[in-house]
PDB file of N, CA and C in Angstrom:
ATOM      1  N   UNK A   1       0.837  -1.183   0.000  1.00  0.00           N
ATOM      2  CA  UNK A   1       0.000   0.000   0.000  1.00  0.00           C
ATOM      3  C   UNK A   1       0.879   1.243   0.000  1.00  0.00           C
ATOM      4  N   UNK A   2       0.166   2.109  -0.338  1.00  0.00           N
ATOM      5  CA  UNK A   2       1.345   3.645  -0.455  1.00  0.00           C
ATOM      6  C   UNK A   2       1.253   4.072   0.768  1.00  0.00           C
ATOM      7  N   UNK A   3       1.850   5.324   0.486  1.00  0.00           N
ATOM      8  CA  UNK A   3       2.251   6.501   1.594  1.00  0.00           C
ATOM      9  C   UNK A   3       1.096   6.610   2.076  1.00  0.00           C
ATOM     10  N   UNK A   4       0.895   6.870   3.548  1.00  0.00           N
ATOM     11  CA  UNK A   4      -0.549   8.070   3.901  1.00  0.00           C
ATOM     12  C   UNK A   4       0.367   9.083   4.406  1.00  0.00           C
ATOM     13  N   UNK A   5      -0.601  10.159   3.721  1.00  0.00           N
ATOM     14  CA  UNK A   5      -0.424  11.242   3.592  1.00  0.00           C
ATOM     15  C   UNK A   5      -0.355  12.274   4.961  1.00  0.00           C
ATOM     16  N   UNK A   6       0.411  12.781   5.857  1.00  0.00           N
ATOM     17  CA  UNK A   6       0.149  13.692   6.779  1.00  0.00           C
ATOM     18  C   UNK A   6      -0.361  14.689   6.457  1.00  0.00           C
ATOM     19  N   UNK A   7      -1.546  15.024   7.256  1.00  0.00           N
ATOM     20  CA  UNK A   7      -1.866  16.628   7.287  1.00  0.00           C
ATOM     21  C   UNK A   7      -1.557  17.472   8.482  1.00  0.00           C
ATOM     22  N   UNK A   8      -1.267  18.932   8.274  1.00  0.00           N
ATOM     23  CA  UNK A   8      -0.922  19.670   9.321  1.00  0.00           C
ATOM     24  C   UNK A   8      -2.126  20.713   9.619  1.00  0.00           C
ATOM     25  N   UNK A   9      -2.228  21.022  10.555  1.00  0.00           N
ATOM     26  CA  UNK A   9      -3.069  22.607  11.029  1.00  0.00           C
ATOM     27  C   UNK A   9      -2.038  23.454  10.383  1.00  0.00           C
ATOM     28  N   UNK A  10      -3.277  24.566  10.255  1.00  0.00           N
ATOM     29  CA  UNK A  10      -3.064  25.595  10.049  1.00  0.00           C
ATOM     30  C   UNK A  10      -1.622  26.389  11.098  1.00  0.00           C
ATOM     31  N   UNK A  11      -2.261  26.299  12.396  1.00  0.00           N
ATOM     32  CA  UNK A  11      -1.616  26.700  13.048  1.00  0.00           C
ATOM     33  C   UNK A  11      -0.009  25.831  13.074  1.00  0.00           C
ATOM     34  N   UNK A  12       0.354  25.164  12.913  1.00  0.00           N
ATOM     35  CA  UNK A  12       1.787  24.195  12.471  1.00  0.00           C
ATOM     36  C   UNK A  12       2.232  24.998  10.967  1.00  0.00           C
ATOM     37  N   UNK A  13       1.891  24.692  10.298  1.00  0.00           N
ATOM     38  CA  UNK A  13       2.382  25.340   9.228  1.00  0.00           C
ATOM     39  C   UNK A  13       2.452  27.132   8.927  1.00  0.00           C
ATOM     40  N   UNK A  14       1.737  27.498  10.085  1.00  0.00           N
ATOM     41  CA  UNK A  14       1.672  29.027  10.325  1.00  0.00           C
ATOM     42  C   UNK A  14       3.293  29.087  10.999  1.00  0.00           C
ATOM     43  N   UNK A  15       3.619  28.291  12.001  1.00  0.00           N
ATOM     44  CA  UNK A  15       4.753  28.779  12.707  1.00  0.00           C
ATOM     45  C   UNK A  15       6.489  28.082  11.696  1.00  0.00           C
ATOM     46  N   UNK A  16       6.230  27.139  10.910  1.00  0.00           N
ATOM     47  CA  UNK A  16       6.924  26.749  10.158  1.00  0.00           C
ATOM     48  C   UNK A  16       7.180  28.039   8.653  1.00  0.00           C
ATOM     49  N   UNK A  17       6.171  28.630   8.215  1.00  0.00           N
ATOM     50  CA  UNK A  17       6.421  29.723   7.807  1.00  0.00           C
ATOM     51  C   UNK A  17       7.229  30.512   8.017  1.00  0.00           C
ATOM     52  N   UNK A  18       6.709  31.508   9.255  1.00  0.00           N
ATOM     53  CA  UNK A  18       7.390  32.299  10.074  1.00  0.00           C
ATOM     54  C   UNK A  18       8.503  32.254  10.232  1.00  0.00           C
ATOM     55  N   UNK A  19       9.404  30.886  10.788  1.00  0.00           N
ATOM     56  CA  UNK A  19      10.295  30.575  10.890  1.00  0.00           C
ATOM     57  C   UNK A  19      11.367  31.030   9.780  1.00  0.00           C
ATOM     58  N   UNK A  20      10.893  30.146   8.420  1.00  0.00           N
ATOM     59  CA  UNK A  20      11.799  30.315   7.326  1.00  0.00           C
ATOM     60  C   UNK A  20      11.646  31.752   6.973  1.00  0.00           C
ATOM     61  N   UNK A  21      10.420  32.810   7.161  1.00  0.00           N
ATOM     62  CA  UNK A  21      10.364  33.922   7.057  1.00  0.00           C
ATOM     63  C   UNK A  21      11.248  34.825   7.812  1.00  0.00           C
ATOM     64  N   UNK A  22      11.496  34.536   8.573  1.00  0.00           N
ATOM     65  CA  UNK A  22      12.214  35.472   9.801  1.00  0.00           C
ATOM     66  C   UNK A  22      13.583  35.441   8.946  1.00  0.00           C
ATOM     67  N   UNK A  23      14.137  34.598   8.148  1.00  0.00           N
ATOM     68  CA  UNK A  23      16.046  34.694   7.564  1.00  0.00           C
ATOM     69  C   UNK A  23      16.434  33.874   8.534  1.00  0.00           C
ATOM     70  N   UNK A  24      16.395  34.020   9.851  1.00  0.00           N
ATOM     71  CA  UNK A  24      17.591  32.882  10.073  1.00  0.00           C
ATOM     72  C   UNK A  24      17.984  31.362   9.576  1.00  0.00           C
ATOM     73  N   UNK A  25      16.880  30.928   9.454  1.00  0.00           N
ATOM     74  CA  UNK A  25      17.458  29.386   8.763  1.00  0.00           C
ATOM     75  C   UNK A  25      16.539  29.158   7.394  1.00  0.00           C
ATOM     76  N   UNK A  26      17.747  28.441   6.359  1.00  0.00           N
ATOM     77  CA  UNK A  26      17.188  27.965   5.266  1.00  0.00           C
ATOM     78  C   UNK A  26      16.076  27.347   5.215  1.00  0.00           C
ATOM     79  N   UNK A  27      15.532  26.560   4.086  1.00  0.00           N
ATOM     80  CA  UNK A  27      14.515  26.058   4.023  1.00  0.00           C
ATOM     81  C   UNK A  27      14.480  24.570   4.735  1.00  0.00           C
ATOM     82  N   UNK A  28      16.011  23.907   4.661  1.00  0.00           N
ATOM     83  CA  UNK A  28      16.337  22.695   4.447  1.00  0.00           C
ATOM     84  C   UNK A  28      16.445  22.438   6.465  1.00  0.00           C
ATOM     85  N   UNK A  29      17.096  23.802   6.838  1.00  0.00           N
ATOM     86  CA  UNK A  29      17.082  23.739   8.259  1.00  0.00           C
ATOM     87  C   UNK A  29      15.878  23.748   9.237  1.00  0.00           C
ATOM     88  N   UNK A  30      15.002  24.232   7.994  1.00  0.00           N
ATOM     89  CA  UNK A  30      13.604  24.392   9.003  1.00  0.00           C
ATOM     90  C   UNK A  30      13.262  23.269   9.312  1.00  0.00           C
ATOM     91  N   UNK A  31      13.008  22.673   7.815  1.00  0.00           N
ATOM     92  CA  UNK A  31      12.290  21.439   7.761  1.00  0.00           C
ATOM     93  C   UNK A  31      12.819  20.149   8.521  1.00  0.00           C
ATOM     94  N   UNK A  32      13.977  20.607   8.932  1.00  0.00           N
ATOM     95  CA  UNK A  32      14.380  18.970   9.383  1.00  0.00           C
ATOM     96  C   UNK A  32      13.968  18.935  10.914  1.00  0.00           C
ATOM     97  N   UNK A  33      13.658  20.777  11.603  1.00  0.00           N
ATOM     98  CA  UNK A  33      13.595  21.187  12.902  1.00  0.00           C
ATOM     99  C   UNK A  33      12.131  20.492  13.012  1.00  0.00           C
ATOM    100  N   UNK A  34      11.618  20.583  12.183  1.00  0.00           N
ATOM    101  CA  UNK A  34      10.165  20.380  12.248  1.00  0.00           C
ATOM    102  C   UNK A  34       9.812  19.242  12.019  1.00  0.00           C
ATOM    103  N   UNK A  35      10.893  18.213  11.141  1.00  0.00           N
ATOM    104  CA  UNK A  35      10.683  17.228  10.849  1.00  0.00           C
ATOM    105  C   UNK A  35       9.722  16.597   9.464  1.00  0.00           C
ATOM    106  N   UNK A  36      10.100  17.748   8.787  1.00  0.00           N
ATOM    107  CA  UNK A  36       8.799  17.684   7.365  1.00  0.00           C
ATOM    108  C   UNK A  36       9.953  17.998   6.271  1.00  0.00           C
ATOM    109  N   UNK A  37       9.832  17.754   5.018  1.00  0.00           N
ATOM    110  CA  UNK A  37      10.544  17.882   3.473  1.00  0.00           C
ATOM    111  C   UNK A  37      11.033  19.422   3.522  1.00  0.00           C
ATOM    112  N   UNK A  38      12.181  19.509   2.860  1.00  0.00           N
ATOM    113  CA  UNK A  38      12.331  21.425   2.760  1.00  0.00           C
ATOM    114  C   UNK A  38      11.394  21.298   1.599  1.00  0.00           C
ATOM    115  N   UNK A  39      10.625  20.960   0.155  1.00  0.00           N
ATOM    116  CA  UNK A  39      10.149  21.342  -0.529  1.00  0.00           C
ATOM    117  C   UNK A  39       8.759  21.640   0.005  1.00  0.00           C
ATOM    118  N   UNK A  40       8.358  21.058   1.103  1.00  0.00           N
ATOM    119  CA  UNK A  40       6.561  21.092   1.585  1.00  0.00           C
ATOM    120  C   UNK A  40       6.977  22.582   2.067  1.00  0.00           C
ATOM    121  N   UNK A  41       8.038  22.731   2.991  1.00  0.00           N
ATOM    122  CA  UNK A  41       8.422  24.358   3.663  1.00  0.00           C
ATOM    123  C   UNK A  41       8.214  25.263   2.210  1.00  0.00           C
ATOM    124  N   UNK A  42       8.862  24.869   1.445  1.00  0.00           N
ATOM    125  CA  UNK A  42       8.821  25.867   0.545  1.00  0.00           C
ATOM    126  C   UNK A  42       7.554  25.890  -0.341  1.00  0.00           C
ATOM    127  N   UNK A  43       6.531  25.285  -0.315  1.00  0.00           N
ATOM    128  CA  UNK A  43       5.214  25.275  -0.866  1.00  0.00           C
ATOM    129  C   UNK A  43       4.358  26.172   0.045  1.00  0.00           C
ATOM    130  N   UNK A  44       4.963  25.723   1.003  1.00  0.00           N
ATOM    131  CA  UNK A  44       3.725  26.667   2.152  1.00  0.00           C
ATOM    132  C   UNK A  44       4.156  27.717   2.195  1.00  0.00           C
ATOM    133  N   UNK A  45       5.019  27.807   2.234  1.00  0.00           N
ATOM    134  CA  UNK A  45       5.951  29.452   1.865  1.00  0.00           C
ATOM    135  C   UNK A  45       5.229  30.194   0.927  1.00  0.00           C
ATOM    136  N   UNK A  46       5.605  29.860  -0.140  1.00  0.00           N
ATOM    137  CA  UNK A  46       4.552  29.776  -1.771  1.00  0.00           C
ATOM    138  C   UNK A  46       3.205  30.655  -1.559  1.00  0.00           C
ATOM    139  N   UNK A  47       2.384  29.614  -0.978  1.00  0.00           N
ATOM    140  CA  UNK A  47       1.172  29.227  -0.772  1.00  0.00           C
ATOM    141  C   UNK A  47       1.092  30.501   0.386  1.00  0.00           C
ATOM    142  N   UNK A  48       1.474  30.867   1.738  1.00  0.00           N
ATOM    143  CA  UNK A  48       1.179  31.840   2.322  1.00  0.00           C
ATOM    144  C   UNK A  48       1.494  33.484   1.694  1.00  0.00           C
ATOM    145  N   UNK A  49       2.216  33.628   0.892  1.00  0.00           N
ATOM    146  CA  UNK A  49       2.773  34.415   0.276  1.00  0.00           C
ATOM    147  C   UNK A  49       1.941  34.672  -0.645  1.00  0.00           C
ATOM    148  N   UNK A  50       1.283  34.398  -1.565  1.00  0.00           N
ATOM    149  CA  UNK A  50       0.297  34.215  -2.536  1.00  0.00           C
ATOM    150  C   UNK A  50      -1.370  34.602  -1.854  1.00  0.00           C
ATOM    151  N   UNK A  51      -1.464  33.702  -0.901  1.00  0.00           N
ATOM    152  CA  UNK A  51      -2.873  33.868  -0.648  1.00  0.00           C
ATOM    153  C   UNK A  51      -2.895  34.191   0.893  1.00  0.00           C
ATOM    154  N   UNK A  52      -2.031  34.202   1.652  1.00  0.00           N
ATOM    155  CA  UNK A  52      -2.256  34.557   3.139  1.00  0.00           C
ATOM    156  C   UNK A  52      -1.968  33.057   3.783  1.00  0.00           C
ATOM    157  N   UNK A  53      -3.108  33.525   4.845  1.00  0.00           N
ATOM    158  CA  UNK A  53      -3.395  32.190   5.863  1.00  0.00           C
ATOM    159  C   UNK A  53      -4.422  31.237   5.065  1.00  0.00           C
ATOM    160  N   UNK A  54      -5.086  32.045   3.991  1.00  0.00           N
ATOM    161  CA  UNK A  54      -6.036  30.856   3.312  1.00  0.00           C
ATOM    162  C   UNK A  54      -5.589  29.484   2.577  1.00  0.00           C
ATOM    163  N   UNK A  55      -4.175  30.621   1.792  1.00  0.00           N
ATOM    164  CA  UNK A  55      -3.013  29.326   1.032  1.00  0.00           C
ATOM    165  C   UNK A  55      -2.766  28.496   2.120  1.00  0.00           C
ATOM    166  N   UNK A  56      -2.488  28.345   3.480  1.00  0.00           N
ATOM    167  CA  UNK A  56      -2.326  27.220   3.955  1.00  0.00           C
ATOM    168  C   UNK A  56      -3.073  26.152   4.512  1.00  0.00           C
ATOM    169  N   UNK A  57      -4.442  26.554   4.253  1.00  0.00           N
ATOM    170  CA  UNK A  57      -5.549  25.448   4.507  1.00  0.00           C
ATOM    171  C   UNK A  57      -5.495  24.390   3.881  1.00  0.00           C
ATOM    172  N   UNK A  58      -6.017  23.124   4.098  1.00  0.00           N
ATOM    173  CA  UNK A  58      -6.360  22.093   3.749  1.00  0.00           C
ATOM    174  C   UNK A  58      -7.053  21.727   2.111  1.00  0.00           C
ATOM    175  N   UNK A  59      -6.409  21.650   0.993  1.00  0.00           N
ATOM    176  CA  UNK A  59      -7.411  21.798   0.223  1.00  0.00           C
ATOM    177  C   UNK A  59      -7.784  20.224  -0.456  1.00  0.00           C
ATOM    178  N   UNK A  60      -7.464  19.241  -0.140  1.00  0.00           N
ATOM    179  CA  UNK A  60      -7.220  17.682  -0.569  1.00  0.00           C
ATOM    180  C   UNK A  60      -8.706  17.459  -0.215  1.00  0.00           C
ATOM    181  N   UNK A  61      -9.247  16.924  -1.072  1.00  0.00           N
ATOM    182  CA  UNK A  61     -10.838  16.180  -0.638  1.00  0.00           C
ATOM    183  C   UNK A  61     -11.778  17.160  -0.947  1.00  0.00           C
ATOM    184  N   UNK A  62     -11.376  18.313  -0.972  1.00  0.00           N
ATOM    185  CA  UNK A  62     -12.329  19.493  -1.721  1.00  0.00           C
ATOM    186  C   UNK A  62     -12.631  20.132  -2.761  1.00  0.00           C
ATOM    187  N   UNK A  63     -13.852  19.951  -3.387  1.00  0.00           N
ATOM    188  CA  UNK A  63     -13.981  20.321  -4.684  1.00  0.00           C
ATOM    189  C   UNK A  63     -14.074  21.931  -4.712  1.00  0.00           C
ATOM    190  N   UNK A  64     -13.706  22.351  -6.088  1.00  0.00           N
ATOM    191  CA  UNK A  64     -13.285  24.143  -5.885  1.00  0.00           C
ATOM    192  C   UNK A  64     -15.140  24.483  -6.264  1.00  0.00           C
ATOM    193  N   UNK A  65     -15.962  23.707  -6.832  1.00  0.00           N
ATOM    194  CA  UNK A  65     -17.595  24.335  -6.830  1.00  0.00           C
ATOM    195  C   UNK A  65     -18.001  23.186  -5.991  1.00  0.00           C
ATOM    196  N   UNK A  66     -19.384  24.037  -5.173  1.00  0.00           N
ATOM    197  CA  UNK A  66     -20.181  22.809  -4.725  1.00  0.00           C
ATOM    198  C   UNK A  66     -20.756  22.296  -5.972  1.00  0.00           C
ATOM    199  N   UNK A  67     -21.750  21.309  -5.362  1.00  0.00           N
ATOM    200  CA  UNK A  67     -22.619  20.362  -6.748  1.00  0.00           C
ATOM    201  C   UNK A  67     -23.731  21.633  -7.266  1.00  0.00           C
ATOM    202  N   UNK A  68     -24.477  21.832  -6.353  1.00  0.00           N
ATOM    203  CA  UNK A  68     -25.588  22.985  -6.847  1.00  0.00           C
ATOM    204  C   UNK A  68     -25.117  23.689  -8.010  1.00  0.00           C
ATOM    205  N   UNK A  69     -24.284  24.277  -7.843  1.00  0.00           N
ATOM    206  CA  UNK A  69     -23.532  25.423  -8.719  1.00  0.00           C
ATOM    207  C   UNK A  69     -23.868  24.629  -9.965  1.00  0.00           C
ATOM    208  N   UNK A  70     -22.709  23.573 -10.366  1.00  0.00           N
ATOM    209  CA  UNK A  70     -22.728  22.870 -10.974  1.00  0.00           C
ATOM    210  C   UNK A  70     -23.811  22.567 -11.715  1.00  0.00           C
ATOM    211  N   UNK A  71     -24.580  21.763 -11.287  1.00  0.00           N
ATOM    212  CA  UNK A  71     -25.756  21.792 -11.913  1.00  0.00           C
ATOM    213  C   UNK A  71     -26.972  22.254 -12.195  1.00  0.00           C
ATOM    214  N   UNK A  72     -26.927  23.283 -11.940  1.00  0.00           N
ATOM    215  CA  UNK A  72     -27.885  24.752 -12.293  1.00  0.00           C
ATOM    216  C   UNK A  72     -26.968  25.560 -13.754  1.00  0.00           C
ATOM    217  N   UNK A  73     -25.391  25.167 -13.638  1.00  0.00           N
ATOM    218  CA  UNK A  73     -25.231  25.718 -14.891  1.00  0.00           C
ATOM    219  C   UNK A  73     -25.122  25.047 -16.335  1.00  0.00           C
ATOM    220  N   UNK A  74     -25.612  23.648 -15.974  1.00  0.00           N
ATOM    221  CA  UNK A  74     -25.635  22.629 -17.107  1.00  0.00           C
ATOM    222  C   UNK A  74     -27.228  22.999 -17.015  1.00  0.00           C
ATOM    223  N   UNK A  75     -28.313  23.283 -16.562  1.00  0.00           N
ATOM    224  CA  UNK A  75     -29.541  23.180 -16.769  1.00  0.00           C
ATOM    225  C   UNK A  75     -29.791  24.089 -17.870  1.00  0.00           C
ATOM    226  N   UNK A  76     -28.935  25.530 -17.261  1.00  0.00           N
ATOM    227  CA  UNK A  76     -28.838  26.774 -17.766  1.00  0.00           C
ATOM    228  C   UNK A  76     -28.197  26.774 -19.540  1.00  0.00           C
ATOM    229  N   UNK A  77     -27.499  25.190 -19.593  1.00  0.00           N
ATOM    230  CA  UNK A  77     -26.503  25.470 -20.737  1.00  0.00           C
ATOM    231  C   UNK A  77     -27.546  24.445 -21.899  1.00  0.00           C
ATOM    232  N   UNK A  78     -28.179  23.169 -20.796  1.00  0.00           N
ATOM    233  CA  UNK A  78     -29.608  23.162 -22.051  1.00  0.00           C
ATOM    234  C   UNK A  78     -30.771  23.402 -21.878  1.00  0.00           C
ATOM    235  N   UNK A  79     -30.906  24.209 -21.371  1.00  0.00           N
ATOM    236  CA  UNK A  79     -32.250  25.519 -21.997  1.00  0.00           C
ATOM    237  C   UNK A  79     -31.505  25.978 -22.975  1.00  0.00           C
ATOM    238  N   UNK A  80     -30.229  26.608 -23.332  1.00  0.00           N
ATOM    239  CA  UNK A  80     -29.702  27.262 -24.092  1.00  0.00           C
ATOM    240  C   UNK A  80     -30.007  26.702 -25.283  1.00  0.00           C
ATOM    241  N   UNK A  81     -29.281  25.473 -25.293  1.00  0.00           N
ATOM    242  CA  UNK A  81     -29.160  24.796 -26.540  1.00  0.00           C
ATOM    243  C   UNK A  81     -30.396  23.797 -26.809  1.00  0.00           C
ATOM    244  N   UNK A  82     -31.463  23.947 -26.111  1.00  0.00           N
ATOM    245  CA  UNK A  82     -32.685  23.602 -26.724  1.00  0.00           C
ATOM    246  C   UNK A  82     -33.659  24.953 -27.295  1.00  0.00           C
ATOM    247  N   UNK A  83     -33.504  26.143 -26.790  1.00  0.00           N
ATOM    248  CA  UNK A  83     -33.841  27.245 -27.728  1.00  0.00           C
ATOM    249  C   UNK A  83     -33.125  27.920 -28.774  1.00  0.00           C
ATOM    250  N   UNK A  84     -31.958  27.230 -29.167  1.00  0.00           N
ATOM    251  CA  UNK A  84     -31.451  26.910 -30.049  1.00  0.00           C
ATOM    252  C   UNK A  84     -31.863  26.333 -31.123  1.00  0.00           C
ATOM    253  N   UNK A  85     -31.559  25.017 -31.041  1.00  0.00           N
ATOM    254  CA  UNK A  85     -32.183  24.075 -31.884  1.00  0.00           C
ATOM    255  C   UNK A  85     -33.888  24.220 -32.581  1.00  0.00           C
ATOM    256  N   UNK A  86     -34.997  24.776 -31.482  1.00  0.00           N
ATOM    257  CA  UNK A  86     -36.055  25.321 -31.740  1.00  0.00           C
ATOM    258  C   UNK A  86     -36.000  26.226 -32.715  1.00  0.00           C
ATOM    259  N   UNK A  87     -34.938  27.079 -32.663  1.00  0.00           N
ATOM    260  CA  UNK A  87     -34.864  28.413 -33.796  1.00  0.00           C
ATOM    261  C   UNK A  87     -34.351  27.530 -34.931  1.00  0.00           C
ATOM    262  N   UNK A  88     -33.492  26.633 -34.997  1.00  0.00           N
ATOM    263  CA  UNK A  88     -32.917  25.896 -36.271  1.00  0.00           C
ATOM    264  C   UNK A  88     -34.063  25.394 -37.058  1.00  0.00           C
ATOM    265  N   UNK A  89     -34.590  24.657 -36.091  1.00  0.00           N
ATOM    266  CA  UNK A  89     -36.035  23.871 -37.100  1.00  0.00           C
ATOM    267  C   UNK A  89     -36.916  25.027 -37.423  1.00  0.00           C
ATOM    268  N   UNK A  90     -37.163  25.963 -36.766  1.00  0.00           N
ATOM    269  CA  UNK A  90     -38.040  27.149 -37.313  1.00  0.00           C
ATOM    270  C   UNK A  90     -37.736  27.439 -38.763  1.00  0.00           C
ATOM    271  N   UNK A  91     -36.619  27.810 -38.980  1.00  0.00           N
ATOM    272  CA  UNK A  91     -35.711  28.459 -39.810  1.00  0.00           C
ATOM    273  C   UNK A  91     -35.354  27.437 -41.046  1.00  0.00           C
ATOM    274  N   UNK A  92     -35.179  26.379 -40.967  1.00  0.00           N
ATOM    275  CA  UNK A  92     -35.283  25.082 -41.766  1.00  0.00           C
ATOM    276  C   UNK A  92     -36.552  25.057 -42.420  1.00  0.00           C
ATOM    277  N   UNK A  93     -37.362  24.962 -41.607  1.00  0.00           N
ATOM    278  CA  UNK A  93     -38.990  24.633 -42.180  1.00  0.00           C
ATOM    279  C   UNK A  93     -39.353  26.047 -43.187  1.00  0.00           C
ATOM    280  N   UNK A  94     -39.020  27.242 -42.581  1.00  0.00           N
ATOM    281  CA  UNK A  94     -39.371  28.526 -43.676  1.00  0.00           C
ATOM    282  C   UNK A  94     -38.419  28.318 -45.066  1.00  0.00           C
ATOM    283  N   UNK A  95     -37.571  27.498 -44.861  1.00  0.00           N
ATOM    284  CA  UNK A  95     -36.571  27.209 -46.092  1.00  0.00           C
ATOM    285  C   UNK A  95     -37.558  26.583 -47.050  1.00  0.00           C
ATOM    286  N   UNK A  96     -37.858  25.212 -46.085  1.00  0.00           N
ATOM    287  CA  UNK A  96     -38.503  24.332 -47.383  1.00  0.00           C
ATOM    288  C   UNK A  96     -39.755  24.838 -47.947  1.00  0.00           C
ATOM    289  N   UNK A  97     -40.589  25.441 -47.137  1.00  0.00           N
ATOM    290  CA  UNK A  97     -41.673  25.944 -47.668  1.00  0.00           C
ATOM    291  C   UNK A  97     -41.914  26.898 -49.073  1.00  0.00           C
ATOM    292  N   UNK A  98     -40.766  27.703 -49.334  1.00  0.00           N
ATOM    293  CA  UNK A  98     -40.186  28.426 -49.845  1.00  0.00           C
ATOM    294  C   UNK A  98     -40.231  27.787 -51.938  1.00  0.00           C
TER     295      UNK A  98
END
């Protein structure tokens, strides 16, 4: 079986930030203080830098739309393309008549 995956709080990866933020130690020194990869340090780094405290939330298991959304805009997309098609056959039929 593979890896399982650790997750951290917010608050853990808030002070692992900080840390590498402050200059005194590299990325590689943080991470070993903490006991985590220097590349995860440097993602969250990334990631707080970019978006705040939000970049370091949890985002694994979460979809970026709920379902609703979702499917209110496929309803929305055939109504579209069934008053569509309605205008095609309209427009067809004044052809042949013709």
């Amino acid at each position: 079986m593979g890896k399982k995956k650790r997750t951290f709080d917010i608050g853990f990866k808030k002070k692992v930030v900080d840390l590498y933020l402050e200059g005194r130690l590299g990325c590689k020194a943080v991470g070993k203080e903490f006991g985590i990869n220097h590349t995860t340090v440097l993602r969250w780094v990334r990631h707080y830098e970019a978006e705040g405290l939000k970049g370091l939330e949890e985002k694994r298991g979460k979809s970026k739309k709920p379902n609703k959304e979702k499917s209110v805009s496929h309803l929305e997309s055939s109504e579209t393309k069934i008053k569509r098609l309605e205008a095609e056959n309209e427009m067809l039929k004044k052809l042949l008549q013709m």
